[in-house]
C-alpha atoms as a PDB file:
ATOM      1  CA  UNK A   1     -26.323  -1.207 -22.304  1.00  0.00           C
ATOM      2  CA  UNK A   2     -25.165  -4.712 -23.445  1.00  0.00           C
ATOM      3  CA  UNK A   3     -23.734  -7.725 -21.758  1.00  0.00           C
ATOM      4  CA  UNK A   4     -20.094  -9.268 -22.320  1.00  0.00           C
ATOM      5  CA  UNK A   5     -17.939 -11.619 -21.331  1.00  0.00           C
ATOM      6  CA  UNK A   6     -14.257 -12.011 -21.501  1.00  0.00           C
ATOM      7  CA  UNK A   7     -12.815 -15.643 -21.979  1.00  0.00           C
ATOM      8  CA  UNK A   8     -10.660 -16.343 -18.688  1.00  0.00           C
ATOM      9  CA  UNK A   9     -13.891 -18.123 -18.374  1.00  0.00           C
ATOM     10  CA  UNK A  10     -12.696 -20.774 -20.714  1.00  0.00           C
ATOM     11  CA  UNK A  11      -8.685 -19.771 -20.720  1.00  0.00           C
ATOM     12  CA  UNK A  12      -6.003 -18.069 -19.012  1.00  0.00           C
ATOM     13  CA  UNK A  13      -3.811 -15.996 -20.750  1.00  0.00           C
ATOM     14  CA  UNK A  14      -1.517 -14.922 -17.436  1.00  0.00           C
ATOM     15  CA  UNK A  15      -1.792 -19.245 -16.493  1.00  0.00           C
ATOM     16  CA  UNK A  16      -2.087 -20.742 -20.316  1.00  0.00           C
ATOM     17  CA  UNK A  17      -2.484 -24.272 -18.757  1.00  0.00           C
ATOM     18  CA  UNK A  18      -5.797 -23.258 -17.194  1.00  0.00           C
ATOM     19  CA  UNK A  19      -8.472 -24.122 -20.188  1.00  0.00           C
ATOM     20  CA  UNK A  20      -5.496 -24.361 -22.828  1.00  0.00           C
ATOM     21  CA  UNK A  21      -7.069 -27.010 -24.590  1.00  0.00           C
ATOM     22  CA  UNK A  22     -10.269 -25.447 -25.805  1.00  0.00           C
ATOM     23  CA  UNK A  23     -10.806 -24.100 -28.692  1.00  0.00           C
ATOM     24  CA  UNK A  24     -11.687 -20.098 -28.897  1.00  0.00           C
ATOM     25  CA  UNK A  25     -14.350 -21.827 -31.322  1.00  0.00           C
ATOM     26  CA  UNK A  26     -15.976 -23.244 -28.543  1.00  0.00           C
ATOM     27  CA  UNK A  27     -15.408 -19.934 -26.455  1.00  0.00           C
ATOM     28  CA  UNK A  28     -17.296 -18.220 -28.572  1.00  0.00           C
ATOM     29  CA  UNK A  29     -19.953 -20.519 -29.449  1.00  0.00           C
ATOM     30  CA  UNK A  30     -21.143 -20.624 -25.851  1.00  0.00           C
ATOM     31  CA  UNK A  31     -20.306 -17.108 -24.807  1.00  0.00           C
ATOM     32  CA  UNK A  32     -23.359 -17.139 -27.443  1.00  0.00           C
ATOM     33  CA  UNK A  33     -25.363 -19.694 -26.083  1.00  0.00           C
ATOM     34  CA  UNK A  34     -25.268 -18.147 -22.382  1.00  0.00           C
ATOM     35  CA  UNK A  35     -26.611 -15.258 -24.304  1.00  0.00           C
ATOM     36  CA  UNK A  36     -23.739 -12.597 -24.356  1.00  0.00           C
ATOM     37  CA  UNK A  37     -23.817  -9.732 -26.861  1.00  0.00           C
ATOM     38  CA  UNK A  38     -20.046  -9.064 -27.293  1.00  0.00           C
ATOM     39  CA  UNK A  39     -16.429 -10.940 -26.225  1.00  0.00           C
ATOM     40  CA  UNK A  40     -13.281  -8.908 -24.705  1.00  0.00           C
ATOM     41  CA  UNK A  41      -9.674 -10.341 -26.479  1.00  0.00           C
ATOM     42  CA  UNK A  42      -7.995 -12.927 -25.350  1.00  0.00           C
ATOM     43  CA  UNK A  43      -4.723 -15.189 -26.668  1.00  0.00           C
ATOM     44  CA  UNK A  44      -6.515 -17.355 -28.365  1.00  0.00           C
ATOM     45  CA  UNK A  45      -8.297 -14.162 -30.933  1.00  0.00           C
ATOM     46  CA  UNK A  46      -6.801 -13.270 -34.277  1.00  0.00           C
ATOM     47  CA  UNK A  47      -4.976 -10.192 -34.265  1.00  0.00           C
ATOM     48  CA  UNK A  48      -5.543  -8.579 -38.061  1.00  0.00           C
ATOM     49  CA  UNK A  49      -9.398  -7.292 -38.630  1.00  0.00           C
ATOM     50  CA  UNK A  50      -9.302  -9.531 -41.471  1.00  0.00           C
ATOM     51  CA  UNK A  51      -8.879 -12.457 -39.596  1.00  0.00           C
ATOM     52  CA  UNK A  52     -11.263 -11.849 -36.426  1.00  0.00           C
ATOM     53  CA  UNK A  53     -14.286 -10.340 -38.150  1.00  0.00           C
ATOM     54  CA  UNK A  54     -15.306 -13.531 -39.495  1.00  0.00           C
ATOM     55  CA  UNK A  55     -14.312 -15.589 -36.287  1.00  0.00           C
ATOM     56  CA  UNK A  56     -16.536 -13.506 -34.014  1.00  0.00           C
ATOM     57  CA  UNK A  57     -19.226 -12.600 -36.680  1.00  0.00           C
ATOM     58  CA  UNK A  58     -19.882 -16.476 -36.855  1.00  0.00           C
ATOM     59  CA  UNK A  59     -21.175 -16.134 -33.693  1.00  0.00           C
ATOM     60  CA  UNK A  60     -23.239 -13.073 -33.991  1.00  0.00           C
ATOM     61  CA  UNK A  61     -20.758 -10.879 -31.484  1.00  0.00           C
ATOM     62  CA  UNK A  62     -18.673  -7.872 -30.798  1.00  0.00           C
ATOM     63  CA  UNK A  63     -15.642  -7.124 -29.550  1.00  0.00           C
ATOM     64  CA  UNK A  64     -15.723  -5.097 -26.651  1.00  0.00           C
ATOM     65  CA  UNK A  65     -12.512  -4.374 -25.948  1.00  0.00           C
ATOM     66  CA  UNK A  66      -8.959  -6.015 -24.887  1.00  0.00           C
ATOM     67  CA  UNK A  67      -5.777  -5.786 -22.665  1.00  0.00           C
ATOM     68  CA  UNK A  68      -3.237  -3.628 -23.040  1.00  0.00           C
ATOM     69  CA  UNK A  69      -0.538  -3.343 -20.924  1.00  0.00           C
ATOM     70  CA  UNK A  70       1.372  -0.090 -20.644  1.00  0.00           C
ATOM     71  CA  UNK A  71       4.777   1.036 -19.372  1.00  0.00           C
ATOM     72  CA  UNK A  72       4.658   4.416 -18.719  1.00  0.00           C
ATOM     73  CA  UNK A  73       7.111   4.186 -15.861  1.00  0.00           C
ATOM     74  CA  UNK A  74       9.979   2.689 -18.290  1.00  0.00           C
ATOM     75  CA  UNK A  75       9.693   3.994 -21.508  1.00  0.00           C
ATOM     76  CA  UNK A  76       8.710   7.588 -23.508  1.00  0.00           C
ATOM     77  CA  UNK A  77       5.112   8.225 -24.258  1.00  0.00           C
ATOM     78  CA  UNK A  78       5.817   8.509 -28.101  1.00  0.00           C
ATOM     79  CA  UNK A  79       7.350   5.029 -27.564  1.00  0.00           C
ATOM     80  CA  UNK A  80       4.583   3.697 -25.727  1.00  0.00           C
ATOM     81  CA  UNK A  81       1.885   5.124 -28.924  1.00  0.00           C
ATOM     82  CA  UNK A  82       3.776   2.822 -31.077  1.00  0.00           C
ATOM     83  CA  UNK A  83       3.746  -0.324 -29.023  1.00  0.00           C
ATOM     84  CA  UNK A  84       0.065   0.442 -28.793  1.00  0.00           C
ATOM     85  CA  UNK A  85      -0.965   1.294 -32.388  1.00  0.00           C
ATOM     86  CA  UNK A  86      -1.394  -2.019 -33.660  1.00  0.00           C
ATOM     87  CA  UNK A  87      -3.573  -2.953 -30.792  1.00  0.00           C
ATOM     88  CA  UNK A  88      -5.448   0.312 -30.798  1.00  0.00           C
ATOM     89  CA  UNK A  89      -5.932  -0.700 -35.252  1.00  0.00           C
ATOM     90  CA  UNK A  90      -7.553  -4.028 -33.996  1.00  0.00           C
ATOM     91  CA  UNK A  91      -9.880  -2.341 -31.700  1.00  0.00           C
ATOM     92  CA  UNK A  92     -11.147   0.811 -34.253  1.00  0.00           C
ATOM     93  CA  UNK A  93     -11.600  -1.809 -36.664  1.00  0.00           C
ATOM     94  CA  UNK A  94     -13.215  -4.083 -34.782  1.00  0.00           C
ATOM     95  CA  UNK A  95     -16.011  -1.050 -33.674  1.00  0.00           C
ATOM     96  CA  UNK A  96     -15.158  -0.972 -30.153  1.00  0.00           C
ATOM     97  CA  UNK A  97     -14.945   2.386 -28.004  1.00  0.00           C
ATOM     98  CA  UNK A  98     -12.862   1.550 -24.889  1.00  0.00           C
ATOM     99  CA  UNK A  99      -9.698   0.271 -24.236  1.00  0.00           C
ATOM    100  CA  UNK A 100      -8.606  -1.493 -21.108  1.00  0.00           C
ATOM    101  CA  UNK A 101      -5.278  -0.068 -19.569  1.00  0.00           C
ATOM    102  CA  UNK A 102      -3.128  -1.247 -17.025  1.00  0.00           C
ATOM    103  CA  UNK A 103       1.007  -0.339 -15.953  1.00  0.00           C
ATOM    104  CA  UNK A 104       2.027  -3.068 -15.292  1.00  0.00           C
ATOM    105  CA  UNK A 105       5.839  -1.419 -14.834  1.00  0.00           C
ATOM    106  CA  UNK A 106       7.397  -3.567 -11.919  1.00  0.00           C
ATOM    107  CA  UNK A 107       3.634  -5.427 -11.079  1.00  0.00           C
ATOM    108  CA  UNK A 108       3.997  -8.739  -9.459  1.00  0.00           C
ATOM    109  CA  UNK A 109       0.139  -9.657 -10.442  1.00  0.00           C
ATOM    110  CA  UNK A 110       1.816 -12.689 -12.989  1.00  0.00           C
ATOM    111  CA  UNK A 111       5.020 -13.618 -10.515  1.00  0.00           C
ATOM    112  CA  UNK A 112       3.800 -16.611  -9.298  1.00  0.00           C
ATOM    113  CA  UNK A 113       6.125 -16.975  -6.207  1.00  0.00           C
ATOM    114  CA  UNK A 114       5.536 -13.315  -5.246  1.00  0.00           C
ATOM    115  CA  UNK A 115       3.520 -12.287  -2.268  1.00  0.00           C
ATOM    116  CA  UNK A 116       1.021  -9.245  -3.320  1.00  0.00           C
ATOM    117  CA  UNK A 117       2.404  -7.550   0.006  1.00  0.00           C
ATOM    118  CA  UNK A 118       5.436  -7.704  -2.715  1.00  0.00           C
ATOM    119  CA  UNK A 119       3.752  -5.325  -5.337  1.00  0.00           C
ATOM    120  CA  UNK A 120       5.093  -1.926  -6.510  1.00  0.00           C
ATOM    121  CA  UNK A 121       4.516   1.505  -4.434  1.00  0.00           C
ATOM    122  CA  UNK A 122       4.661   4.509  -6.933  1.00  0.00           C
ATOM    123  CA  UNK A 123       6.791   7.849  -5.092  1.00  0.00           C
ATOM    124  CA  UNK A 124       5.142  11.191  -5.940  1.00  0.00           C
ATOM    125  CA  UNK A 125       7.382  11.283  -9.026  1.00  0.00           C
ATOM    126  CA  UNK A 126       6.450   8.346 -10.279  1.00  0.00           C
ATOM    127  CA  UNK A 127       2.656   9.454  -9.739  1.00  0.00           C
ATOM    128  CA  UNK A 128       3.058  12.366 -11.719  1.00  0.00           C
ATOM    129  CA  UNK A 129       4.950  10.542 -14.662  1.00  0.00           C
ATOM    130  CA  UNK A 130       2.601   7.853 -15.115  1.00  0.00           C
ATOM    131  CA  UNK A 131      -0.646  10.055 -14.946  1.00  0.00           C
ATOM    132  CA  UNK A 132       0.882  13.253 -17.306  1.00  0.00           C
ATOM    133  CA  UNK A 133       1.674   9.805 -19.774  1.00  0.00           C
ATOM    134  CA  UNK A 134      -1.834   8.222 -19.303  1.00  0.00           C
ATOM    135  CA  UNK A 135      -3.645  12.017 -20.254  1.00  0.00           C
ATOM    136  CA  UNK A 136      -1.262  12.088 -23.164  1.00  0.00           C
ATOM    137  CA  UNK A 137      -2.149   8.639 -24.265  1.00  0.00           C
ATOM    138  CA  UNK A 138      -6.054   9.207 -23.266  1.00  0.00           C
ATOM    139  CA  UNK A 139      -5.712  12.482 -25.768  1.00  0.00           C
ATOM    140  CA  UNK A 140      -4.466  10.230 -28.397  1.00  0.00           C
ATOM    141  CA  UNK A 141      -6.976   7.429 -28.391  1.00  0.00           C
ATOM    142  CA  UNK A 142     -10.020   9.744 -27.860  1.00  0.00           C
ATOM    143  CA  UNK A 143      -8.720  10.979 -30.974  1.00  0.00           C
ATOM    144  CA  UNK A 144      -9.689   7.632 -32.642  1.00  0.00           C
ATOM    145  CA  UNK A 145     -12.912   7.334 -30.774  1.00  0.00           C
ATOM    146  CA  UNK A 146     -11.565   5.273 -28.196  1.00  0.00           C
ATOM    147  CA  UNK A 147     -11.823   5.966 -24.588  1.00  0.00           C
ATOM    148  CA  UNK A 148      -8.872   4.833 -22.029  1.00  0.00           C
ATOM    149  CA  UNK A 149     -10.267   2.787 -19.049  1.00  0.00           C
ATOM    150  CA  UNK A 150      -7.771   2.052 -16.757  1.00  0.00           C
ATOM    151  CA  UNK A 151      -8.104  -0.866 -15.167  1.00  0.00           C
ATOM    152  CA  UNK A 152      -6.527  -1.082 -11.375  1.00  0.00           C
ATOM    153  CA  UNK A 153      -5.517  -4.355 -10.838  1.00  0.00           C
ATOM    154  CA  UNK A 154      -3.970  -6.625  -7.574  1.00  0.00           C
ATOM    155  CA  UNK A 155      -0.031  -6.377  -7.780  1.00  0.00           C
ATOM    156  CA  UNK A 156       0.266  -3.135  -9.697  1.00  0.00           C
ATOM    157  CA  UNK A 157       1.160   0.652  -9.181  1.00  0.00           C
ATOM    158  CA  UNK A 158      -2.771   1.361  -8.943  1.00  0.00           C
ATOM    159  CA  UNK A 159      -4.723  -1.467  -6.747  1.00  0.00           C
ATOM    160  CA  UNK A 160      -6.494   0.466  -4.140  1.00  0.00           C
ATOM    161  CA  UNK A 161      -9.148   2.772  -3.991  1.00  0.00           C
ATOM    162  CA  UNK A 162      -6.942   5.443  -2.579  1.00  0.00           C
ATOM    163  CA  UNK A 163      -4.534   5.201  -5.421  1.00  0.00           C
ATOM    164  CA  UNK A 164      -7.894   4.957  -7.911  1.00  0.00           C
ATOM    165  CA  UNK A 165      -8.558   8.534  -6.274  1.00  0.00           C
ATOM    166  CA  UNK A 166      -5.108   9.902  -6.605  1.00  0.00           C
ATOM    167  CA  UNK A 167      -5.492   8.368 -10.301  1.00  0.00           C
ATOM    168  CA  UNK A 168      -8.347  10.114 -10.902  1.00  0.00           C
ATOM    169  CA  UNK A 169      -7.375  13.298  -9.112  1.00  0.00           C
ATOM    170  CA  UNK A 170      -3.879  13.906 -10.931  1.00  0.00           C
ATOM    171  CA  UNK A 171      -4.948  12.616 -14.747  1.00  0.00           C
ATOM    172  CA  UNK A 172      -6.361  14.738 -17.587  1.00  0.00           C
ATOM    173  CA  UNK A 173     -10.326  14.351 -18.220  1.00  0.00           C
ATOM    174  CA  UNK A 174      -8.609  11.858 -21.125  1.00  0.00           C
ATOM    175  CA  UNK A 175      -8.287   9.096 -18.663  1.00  0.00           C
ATOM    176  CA  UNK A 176     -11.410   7.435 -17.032  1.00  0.00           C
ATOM    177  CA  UNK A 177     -11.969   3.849 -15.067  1.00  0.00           C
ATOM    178  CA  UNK A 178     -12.479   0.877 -15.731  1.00  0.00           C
ATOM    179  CA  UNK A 179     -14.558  -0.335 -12.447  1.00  0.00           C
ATOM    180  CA  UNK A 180     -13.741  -4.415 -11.676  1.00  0.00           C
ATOM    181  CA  UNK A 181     -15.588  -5.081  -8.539  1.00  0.00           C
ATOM    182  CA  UNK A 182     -13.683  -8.591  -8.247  1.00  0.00           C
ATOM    183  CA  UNK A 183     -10.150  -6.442  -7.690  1.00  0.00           C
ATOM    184  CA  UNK A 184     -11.604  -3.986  -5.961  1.00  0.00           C
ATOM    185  CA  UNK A 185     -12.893  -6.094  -3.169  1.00  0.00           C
ATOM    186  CA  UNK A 186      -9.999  -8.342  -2.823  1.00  0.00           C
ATOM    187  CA  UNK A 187      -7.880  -4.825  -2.389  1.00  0.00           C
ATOM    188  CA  UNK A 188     -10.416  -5.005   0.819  1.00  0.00           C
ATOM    189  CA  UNK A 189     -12.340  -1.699  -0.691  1.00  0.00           C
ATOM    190  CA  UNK A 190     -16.242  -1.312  -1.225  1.00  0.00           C
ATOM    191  CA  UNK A 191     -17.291  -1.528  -5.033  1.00  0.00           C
ATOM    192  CA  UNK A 192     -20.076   0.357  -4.257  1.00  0.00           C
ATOM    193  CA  UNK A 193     -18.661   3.497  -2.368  1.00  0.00           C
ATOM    194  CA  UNK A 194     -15.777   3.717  -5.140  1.00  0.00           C
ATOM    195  CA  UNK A 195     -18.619   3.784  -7.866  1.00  0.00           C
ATOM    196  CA  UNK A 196     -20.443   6.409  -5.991  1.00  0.00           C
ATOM    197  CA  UNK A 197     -17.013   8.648  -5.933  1.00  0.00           C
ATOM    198  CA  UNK A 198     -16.228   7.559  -9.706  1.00  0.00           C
ATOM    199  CA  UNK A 199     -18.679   6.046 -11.485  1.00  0.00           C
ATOM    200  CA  UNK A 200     -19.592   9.352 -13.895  1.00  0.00           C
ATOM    201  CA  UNK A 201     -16.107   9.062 -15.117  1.00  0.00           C
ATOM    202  CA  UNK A 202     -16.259   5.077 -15.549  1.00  0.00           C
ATOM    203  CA  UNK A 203     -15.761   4.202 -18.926  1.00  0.00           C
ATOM    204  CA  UNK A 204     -16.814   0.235 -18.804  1.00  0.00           C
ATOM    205  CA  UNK A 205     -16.942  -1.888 -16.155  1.00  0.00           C
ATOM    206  CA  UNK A 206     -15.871  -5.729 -14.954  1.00  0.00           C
ATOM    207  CA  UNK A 207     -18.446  -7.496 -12.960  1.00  0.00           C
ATOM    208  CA  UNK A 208     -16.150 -10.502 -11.474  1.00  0.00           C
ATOM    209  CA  UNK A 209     -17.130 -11.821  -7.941  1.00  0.00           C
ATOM    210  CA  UNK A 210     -15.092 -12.558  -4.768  1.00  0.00           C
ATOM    211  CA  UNK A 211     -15.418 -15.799  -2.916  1.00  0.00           C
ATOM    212  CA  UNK A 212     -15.217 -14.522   0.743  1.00  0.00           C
ATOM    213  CA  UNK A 213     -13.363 -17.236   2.236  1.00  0.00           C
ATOM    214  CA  UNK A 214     -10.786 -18.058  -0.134  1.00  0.00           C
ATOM    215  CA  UNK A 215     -10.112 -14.399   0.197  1.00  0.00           C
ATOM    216  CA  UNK A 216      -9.786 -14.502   3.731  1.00  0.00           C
ATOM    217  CA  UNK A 217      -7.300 -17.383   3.324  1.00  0.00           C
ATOM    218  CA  UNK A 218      -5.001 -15.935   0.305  1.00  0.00           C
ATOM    219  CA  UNK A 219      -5.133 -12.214   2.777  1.00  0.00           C
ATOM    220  CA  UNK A 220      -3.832 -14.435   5.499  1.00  0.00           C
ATOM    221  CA  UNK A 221      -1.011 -16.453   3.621  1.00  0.00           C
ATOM    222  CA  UNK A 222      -0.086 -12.965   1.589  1.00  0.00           C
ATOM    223  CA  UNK A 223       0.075 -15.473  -1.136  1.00  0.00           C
ATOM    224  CA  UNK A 224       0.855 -14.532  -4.667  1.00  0.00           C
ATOM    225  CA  UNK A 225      -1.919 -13.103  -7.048  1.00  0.00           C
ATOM    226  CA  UNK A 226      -2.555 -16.201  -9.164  1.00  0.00           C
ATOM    227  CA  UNK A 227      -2.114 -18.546  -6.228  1.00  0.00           C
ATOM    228  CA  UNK A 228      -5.780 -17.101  -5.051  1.00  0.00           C
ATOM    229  CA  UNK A 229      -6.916 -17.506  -8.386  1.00  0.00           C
ATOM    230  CA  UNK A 230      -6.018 -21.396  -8.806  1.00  0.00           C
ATOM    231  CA  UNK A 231      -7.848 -21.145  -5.492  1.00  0.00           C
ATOM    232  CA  UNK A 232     -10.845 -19.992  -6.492  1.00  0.00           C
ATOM    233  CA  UNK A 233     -10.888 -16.569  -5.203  1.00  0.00           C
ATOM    234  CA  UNK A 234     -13.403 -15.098  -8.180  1.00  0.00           C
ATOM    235  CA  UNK A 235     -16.503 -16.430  -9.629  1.00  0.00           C
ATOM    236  CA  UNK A 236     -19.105 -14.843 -11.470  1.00  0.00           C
ATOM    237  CA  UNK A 237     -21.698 -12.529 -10.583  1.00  0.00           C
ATOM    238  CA  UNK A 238     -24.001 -13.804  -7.887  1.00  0.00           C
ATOM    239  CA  UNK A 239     -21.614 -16.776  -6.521  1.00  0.00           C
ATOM    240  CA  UNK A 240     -19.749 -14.445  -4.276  1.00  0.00           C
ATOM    241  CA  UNK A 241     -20.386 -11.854  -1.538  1.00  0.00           C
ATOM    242  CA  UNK A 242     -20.091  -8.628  -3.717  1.00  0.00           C
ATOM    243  CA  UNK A 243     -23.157  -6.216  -3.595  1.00  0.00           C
ATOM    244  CA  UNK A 244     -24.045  -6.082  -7.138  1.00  0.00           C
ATOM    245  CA  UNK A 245     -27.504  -4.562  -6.397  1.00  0.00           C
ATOM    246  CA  UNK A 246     -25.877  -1.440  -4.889  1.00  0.00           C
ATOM    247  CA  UNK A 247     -22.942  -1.284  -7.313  1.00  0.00           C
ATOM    248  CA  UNK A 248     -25.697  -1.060 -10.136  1.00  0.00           C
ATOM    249  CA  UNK A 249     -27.817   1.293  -8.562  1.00  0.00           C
ATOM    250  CA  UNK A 250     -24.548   3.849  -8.562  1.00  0.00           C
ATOM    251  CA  UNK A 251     -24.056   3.107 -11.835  1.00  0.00           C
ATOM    252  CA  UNK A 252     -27.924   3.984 -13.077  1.00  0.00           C
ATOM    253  CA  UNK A 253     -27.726   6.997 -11.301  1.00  0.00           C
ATOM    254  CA  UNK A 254     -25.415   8.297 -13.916  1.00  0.00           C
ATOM    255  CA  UNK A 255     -26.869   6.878 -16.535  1.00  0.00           C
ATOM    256  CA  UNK A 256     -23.831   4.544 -17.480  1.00  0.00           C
ATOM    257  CA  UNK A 257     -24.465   3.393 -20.692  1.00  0.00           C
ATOM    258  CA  UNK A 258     -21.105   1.123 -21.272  1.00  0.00           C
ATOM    259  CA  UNK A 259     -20.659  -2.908 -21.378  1.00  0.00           C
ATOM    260  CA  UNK A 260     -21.014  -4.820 -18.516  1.00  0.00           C
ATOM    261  CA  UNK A 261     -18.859  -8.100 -18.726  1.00  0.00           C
ATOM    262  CA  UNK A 262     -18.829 -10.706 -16.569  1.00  0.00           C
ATOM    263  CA  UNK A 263     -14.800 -11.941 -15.906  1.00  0.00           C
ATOM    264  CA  UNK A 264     -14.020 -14.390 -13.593  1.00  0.00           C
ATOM    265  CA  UNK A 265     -10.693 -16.027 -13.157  1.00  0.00           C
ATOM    266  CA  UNK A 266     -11.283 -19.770 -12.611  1.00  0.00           C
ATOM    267  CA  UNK A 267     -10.112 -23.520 -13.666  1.00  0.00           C
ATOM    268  CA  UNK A 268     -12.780 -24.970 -16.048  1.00  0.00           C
ATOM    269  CA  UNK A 269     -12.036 -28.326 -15.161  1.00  0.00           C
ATOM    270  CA  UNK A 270     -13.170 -26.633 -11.451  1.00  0.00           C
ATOM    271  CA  UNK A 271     -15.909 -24.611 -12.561  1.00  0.00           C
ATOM    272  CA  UNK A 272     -17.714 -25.468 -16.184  1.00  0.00           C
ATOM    273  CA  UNK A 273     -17.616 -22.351 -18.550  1.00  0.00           C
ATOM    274  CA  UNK A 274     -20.938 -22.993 -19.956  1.00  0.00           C
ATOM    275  CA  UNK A 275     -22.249 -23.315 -16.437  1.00  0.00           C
ATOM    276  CA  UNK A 276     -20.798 -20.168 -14.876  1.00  0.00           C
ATOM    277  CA  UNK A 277     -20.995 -17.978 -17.938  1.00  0.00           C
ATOM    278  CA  UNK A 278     -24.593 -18.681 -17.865  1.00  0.00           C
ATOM    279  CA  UNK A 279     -25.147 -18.247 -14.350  1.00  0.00           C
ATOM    280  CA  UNK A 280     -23.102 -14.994 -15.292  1.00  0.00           C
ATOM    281  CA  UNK A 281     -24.722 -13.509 -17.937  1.00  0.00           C
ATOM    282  CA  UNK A 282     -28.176 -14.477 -15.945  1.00  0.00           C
ATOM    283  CA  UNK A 283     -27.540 -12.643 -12.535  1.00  0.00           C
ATOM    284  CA  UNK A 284     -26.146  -9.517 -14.132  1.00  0.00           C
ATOM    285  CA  UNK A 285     -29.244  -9.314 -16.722  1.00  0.00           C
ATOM    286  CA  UNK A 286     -31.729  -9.911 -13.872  1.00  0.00           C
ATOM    287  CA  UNK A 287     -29.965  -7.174 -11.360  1.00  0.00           C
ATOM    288  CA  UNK A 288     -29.271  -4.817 -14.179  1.00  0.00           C
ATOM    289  CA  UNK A 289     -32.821  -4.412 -15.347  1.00  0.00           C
ATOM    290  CA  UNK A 290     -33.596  -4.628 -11.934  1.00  0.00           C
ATOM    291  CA  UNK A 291     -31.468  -1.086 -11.268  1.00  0.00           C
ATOM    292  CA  UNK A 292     -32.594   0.525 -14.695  1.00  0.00           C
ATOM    293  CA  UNK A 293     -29.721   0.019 -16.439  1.00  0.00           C
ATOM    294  CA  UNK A 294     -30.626  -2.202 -19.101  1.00  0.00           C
ATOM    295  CA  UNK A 295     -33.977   0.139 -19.934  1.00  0.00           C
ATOM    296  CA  UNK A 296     -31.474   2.492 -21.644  1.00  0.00           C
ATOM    297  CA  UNK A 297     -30.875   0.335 -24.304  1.00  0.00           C
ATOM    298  CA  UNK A 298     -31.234   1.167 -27.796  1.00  0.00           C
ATOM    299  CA  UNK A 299     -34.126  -0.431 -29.999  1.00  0.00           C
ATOM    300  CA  UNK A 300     -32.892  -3.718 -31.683  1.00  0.00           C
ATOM    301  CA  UNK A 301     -29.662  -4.278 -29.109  1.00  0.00           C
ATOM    302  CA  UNK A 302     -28.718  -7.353 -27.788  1.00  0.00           C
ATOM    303  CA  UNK A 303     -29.845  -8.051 -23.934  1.00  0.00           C
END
């Protein structure tokens, strides 16, 4: 059990003017400092082995993982494995095991002037295209050592924990979850009872927090996904109302042994990267080894 972070703490990549001017070197350099084990990809990373094993091995840390966003919906699975090789090279190379996955076919999650009340509905058809093409895709990555997390997300086909069931009820045993309590919550679901239901089959796992009444304020105004994040709507662990305690405790119950990384959406000229990712990395240590979790980990890890 480790500890990550993924850089929208320091840059955006769906609002580039949010933290554009810093460096990844000084990304990195405090993702270390606040005591983080590993990094997810961002726009800012090198994307040939040969040029990001040295930028991240500077610092002394992995990469855990990356975006990828699919489109099942539109185009032919055999199409979609070849938009995806060169991403799913970078991550084999790199060492990591998971790969974040989201369709994104029609989302609205990056449209600023689009309500979320906006986002796409999938029709029974649609269901069983994308989740046949996600247990083909699954097959083919855990074929490479890499398991597919798919990661529901605010203004796409899969956002709620009713489509995360129907997800999880229609795909192959290829396809597991990527938890995110931050989405999950603002989708007005309970992190906790969905990782009861799911978390055996939970491949890795985003700890962002919700501020409750910024929430309550983008729900009213149906405002557009990254309206509520210029907002403030996420933070890190421990600066929010999400029940972290409980969500862990599901998660030690079946002995989840994946990353934990702390993502939260914010403006670092709002809230200070080293600051949060700190605060971050702290709360999520302290309530993970308070729920077991971080007892499983192997001799001579990072904490």
């Amino acid at each position: 059990m480790r500890i990550g972070i993924n850089p929208l703490t320091w840059s955006n990549d769906d609002l580039p003017e949010l933290g554009g001017e810093i460096p990844l070197e000084t990304c990195l350099a405090e993702a270390k400092q606040a005591g983080y084990a590993g990094v997810e990809l961002g726009h800012k990373f090198p994307r040939t082995p040969q040029a990001l094993k040295p930028v991240v091995q500077k610092h002394g840390l992995e990469v855990v993982s990356g975006w990828y966003s699919s489109a099942l919906l539109s185009r032919s699975v055999d199409a979609e494995l070849d938009n995806l090789e060169p991403h799913l090279s970078l991550l084999k190379a790199m060492g990591s095991n998971v790969l974040v996955l989201c369709e994104t076919t029609r989302a609205v999650h990056g449209d600023r002037s689009c309500p979320l009340s906006k986002r796409p509905v999938l029709t029974d058809a649609e269901w069983t295209r994308l989740c046949e093409g996600l247990t083909q895709v699954g097959e083919h990555t855990l074929k490479r050592g890499i398991r597919l997390a798919y990661h529901a997300h605010m203004g796409t086909v899969v956002q709620t924990a009713a489509e995360i069931d129907t997800l999880m009820q229609r795909c192959g045993k290829s396809v597991w979850l990527l938890l995110d309590c931050g989405h999950i919550t603002y989708a007005g679901d309970d992190p906790v009872a969905l990782a009861r239901k799911h978390a055996g089959r939970t491949a890795h796992v985003h700890t962002k927090d919700v501020r409750k009444a910024v929430l309550a304020k983008a729900l009213e105004a149906d405002a557009p996904f990254l309206s509520a994040v210029l907002d403030g709507v996420f933070t890190v662990p421990g600066d929010g109302h999400v029940d972290f305690r409980g969500f862990f405790a599901e998660l030690a119950k079946v002995h989840y042994d994946g990353w934990l990384v702390v993502e939260a959406e914010q403006d670092p000229k709002k809230a200070h990267p080293l600051t949060y990712a700190t605060m971050g990395f702290k709360n999520v240590q302290a309530l993970a080894r308070e729920a077991g979790l971080l007892q499983r980990q192997p001799v001579g890890a990072a904490s």
